[in-house]
N, C-alpha and C. Protein backbone atom coordinates (compact mmCIF):
# COMPACT_ATOMS: atom_id res chain seq x y z
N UNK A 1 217.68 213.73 -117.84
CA UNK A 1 219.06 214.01 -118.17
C UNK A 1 219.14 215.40 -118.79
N UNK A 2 219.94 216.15 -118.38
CA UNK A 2 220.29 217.41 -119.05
C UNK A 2 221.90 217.46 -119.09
N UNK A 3 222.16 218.80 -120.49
CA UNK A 3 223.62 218.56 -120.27
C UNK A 3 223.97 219.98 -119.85
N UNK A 4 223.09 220.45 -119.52
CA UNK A 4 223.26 222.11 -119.22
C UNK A 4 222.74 222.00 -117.38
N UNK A 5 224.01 221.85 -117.20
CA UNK A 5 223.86 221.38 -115.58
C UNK A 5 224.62 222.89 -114.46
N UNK A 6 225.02 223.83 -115.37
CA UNK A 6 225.48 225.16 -114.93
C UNK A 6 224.19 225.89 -114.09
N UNK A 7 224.62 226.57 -113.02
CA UNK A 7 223.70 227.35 -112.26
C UNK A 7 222.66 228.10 -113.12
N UNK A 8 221.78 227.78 -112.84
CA UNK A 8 220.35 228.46 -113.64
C UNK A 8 219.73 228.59 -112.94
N UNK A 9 218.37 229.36 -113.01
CA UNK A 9 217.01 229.52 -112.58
C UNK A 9 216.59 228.76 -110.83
N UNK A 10 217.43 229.02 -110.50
CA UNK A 10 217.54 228.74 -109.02
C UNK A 10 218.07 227.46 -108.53
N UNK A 11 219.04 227.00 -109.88
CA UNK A 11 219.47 225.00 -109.97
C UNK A 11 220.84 225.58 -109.18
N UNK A 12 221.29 224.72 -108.48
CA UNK A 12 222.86 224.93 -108.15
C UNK A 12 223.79 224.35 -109.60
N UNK A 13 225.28 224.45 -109.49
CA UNK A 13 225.79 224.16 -110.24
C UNK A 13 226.54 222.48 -110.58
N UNK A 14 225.56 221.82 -111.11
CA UNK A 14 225.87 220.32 -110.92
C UNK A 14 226.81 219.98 -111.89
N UNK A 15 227.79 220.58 -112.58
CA UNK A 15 228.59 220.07 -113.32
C UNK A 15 229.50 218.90 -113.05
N UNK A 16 230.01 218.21 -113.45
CA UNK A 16 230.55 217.00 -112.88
C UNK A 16 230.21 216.11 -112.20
N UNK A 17 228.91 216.42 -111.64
CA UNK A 17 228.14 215.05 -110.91
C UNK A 17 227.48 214.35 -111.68
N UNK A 18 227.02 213.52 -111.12
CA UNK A 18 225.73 212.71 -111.38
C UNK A 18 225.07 211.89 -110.33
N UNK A 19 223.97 212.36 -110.18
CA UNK A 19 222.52 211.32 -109.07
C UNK A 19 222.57 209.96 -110.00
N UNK A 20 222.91 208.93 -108.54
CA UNK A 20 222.42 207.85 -108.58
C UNK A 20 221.48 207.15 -107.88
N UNK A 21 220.56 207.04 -108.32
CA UNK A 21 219.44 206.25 -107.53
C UNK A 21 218.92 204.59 -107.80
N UNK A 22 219.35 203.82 -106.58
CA UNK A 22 219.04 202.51 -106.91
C UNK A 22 217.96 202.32 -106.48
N UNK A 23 216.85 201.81 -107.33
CA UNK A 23 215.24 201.54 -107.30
C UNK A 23 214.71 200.07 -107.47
N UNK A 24 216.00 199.30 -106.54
CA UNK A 24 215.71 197.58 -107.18
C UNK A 24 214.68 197.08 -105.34
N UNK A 25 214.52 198.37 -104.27
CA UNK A 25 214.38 197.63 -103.25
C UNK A 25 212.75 198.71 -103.32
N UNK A 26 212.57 199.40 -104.33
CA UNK A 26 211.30 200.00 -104.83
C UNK A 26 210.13 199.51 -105.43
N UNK A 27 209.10 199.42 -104.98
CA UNK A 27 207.99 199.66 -106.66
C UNK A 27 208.10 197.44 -106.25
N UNK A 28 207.30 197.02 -106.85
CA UNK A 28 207.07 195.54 -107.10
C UNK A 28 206.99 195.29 -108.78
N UNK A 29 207.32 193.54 -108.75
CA UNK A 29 207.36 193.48 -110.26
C UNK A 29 205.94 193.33 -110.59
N UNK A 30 205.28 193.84 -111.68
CA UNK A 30 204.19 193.49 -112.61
C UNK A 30 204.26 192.48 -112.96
N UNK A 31 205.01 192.04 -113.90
CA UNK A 31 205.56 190.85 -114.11
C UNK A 31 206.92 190.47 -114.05
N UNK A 32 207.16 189.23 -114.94
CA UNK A 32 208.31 188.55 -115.06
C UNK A 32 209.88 190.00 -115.32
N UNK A 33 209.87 190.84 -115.84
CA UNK A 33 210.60 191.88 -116.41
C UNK A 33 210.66 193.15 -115.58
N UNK A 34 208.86 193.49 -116.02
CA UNK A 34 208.57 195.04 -115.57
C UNK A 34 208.36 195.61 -114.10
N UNK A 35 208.87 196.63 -113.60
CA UNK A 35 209.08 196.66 -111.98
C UNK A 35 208.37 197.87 -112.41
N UNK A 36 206.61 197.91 -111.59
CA UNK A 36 206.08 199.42 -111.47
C UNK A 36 206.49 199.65 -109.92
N UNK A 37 206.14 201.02 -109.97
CA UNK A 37 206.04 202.14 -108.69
C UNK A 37 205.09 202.35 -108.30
N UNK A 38 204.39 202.20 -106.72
CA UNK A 38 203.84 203.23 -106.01
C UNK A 38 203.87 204.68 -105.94
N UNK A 39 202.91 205.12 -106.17
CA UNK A 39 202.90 206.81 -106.12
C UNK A 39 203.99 207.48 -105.29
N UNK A 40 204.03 206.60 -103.91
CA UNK A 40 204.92 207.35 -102.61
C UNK A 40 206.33 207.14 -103.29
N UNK A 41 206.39 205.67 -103.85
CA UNK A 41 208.03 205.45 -104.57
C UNK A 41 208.65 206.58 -105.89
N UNK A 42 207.38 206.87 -106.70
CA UNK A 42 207.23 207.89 -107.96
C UNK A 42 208.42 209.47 -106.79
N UNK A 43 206.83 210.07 -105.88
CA UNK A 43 207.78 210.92 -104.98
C UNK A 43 209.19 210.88 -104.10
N UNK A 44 209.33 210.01 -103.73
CA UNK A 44 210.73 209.71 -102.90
C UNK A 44 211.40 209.91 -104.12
N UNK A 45 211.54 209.32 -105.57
CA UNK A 45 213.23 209.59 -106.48
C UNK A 45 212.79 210.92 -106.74
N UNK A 46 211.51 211.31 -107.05
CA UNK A 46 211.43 212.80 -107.63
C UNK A 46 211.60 213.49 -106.73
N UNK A 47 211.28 213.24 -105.43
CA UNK A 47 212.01 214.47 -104.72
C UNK A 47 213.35 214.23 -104.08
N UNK A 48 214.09 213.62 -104.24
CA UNK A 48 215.40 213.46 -103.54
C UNK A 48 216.55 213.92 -105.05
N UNK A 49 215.18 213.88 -106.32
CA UNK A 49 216.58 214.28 -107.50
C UNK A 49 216.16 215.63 -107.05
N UNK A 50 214.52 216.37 -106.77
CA UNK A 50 214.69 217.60 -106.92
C UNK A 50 215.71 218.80 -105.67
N UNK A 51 215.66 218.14 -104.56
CA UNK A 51 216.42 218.27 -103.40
C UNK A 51 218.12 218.42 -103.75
N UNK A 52 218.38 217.25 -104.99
CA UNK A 52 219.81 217.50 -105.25
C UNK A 52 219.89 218.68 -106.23
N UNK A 53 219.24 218.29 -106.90
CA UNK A 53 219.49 219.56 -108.24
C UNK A 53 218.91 221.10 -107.60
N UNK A 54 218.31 220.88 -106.64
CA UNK A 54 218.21 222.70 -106.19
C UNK A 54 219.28 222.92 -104.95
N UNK A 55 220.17 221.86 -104.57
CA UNK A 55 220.69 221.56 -103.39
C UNK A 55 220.20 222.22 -102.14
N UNK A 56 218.66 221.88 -101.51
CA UNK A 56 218.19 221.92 -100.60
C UNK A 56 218.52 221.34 -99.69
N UNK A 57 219.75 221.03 -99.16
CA UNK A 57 219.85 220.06 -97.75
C UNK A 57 219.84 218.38 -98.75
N UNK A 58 220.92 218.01 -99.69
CA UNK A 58 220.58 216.89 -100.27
C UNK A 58 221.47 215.60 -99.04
N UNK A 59 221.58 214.75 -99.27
CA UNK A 59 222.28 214.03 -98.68
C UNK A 59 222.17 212.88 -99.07
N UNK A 60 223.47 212.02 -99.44
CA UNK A 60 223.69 210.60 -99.90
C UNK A 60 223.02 209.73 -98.72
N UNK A 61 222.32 208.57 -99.22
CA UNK A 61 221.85 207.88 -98.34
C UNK A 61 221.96 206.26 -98.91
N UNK A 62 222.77 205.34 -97.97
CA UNK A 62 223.46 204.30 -98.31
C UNK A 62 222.14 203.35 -98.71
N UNK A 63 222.26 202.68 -99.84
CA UNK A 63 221.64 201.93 -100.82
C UNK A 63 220.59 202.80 -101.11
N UNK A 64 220.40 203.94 -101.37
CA UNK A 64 219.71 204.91 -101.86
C UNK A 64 219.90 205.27 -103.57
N UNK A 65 220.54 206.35 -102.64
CA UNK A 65 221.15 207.50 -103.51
C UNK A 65 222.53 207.53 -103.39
N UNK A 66 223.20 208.18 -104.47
CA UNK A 66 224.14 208.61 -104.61
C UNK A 66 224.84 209.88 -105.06
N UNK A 67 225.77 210.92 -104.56
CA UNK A 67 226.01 212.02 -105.82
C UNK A 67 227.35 211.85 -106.28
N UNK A 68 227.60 211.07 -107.53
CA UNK A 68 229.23 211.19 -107.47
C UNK A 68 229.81 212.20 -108.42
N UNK A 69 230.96 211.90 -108.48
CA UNK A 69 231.67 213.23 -109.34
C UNK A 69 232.69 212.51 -110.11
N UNK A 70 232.62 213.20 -111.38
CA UNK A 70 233.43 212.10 -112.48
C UNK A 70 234.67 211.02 -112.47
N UNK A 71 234.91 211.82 -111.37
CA UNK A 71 236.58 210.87 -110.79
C UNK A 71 236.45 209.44 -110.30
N UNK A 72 235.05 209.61 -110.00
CA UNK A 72 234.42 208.24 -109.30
C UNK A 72 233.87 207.51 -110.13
N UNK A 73 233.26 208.28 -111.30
CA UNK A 73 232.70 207.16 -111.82
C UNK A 73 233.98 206.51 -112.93
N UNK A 74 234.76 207.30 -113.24
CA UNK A 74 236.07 207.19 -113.96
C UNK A 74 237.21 205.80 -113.66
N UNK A 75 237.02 206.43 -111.99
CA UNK A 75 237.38 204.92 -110.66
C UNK A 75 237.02 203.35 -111.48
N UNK A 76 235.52 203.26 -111.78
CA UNK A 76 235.21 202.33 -111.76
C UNK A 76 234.65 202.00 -113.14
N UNK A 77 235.49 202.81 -114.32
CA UNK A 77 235.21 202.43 -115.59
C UNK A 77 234.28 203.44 -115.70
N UNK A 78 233.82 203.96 -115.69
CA UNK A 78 232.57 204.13 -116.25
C UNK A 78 231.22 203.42 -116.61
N UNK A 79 231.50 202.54 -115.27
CA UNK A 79 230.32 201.63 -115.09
C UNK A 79 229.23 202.58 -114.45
N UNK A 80 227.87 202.36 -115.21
CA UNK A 80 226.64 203.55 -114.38
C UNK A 80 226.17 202.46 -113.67
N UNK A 81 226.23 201.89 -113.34
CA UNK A 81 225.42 200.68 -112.50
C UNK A 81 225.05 201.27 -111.33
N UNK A 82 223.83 201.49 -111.08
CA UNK A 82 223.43 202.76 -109.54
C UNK A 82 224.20 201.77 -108.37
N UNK A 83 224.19 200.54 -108.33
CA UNK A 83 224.31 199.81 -107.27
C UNK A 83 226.02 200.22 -106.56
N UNK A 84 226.61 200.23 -107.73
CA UNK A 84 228.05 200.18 -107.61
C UNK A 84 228.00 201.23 -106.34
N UNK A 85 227.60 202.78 -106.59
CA UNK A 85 228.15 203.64 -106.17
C UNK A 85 226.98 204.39 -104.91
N UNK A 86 225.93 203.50 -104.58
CA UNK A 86 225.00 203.41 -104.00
C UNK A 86 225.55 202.70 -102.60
N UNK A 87 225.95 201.84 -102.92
CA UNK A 87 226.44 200.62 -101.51
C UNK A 87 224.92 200.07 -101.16
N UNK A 88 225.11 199.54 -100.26
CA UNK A 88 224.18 198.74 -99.11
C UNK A 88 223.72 199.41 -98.00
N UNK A 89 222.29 198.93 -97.71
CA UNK A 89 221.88 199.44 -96.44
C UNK A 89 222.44 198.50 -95.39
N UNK A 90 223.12 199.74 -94.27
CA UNK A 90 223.56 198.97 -93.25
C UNK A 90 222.65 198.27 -92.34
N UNK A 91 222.95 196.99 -92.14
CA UNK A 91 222.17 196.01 -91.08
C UNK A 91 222.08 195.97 -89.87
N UNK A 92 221.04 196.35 -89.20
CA UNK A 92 220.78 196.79 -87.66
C UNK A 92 221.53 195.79 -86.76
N UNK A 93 222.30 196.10 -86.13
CA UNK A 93 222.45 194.72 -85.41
C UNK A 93 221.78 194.23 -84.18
N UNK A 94 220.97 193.37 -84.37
CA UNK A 94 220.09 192.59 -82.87
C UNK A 94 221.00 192.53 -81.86
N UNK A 95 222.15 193.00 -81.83
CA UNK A 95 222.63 192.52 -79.86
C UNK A 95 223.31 191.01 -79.84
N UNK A 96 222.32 190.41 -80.43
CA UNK A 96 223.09 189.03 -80.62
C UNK A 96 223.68 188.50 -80.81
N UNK A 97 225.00 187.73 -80.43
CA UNK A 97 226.34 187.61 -80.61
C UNK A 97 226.07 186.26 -81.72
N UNK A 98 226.86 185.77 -83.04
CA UNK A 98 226.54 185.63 -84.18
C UNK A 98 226.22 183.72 -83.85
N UNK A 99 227.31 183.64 -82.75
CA UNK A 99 227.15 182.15 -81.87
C UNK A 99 226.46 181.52 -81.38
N UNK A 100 225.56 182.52 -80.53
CA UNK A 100 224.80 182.27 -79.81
C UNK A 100 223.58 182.40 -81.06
N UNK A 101 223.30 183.42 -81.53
CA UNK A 101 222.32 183.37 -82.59
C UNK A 101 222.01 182.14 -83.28
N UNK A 102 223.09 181.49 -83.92
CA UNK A 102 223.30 180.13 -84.73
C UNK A 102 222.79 179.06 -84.03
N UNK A 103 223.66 179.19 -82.65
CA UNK A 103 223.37 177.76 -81.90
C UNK A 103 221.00 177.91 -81.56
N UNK A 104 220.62 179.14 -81.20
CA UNK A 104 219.47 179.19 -81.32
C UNK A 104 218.58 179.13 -82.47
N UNK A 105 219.39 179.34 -83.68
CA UNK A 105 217.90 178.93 -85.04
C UNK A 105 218.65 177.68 -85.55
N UNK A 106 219.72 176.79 -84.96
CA UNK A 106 219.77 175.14 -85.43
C UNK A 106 219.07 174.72 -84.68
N UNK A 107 218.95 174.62 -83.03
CA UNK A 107 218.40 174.20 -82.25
C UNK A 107 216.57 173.98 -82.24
N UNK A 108 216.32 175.68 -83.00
CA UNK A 108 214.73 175.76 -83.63
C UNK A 108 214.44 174.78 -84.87
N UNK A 109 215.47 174.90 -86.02
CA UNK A 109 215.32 173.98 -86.86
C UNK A 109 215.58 172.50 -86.86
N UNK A 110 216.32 172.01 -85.64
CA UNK A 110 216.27 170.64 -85.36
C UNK A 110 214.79 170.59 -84.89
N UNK A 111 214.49 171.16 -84.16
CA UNK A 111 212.67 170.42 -83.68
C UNK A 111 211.88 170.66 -84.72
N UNK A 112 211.97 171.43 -85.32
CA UNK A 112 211.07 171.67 -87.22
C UNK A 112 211.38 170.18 -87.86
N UNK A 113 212.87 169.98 -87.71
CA UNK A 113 212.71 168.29 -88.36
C UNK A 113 212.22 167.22 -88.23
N UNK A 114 212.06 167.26 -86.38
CA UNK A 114 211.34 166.29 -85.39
C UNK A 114 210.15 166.37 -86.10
N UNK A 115 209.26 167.42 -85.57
CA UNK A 115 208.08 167.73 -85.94
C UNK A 115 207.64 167.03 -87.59
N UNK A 116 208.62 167.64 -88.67
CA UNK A 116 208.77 167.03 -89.72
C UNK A 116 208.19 165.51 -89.71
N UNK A 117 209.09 164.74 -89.52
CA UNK A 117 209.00 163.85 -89.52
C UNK A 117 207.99 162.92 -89.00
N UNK A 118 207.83 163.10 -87.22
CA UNK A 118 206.34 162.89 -86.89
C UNK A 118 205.01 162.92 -87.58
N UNK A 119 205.02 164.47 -88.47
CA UNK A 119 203.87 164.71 -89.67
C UNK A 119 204.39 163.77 -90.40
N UNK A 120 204.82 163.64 -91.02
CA UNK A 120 205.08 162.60 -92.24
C UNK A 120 204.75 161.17 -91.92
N UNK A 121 205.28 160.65 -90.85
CA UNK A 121 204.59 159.71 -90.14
C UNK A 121 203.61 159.34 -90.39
N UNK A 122 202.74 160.44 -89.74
CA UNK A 122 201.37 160.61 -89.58
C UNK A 122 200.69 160.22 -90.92
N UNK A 123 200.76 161.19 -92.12
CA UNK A 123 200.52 160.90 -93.09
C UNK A 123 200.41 159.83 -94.22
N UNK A 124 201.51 158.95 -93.99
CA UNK A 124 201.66 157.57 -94.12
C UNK A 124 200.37 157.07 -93.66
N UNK A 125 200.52 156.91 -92.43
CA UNK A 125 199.48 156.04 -91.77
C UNK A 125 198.46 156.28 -92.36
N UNK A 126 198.03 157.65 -92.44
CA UNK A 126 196.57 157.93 -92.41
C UNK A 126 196.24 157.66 -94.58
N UNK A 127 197.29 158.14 -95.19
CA UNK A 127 196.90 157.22 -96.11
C UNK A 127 197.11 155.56 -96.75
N UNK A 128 197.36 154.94 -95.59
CA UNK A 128 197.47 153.12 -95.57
C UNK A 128 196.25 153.21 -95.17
N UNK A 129 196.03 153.76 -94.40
CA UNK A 129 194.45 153.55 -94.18
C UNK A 129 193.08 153.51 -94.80
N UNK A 130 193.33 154.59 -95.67
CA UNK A 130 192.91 154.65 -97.16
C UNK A 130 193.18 153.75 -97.83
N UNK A 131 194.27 152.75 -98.18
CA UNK A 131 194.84 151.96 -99.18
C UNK A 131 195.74 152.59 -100.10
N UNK A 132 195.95 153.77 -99.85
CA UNK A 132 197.43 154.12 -100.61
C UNK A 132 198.86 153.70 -99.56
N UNK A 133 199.41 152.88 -99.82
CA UNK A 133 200.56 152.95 -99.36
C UNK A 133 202.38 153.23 -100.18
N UNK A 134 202.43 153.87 -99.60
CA UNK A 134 204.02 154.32 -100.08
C UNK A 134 205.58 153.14 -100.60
């Protein structure tokens, strides 16, 4: 964070913006809380802030980054939440019409139940056989 965001030493003039970067689809959790980074994840925010702040060719990239400008964040309270002003990565679409898609993974998951069940079957038996029975 700096507040001296005026053209300097070869910085463009970022007054009124601010980089948002959402880092929740980055880096894995350590644990229960703490989310570390991969080295490559460390480079991708450091160079996409340094790309904005020297404005080398920067460019917003949806569920990325963001560059907004106070009016926007003003828009929405003054909520910093990266997500807000980040959006979503858009979803490729397979071709597949959403109908036909459905009617093919119930149709897969009805025989997963068959199957289901047959195993379970099975299992019964094979422990009556043993002398555990259910």
């Amino acid at each position: 964070m700096t507040r001296n965001k005026k053209e300097r030493e070869g910085f463009r003039n970022r007054s009124g913006e601010v980089l948002f970067i959402d880092t929740r689809n980055l880096g894995y959790m350590k644990d229960r809380v703490l989310r570390d980074f991969k080295r490559e994840d460390i480079e991708r925010i450091a160079g996409t802030f340094h790309i904005w702040r020297n404005g080398e060719g920067y460019e917003d990239k949806a569920g990325f980054c963001k560059s907004a400008i106070l009016g926007e964040i003003a828009k929405y309270d003054h909520v910093l939440t990266p997500g807000r002003y980040v959006g979503a990565v858009e979803e490729e679409d397979d071709g597949e019409p959403f109908a036909e898609k459905m009617a093919r993974l119930t149709a897969g998951l009805s025989e997963q139940f068959t199957e289901n069940a047959r195993l379970e079957k099975q299992i019964k038996k094979n422990l009556a056989g043993l002398g555990y029975e259910f």
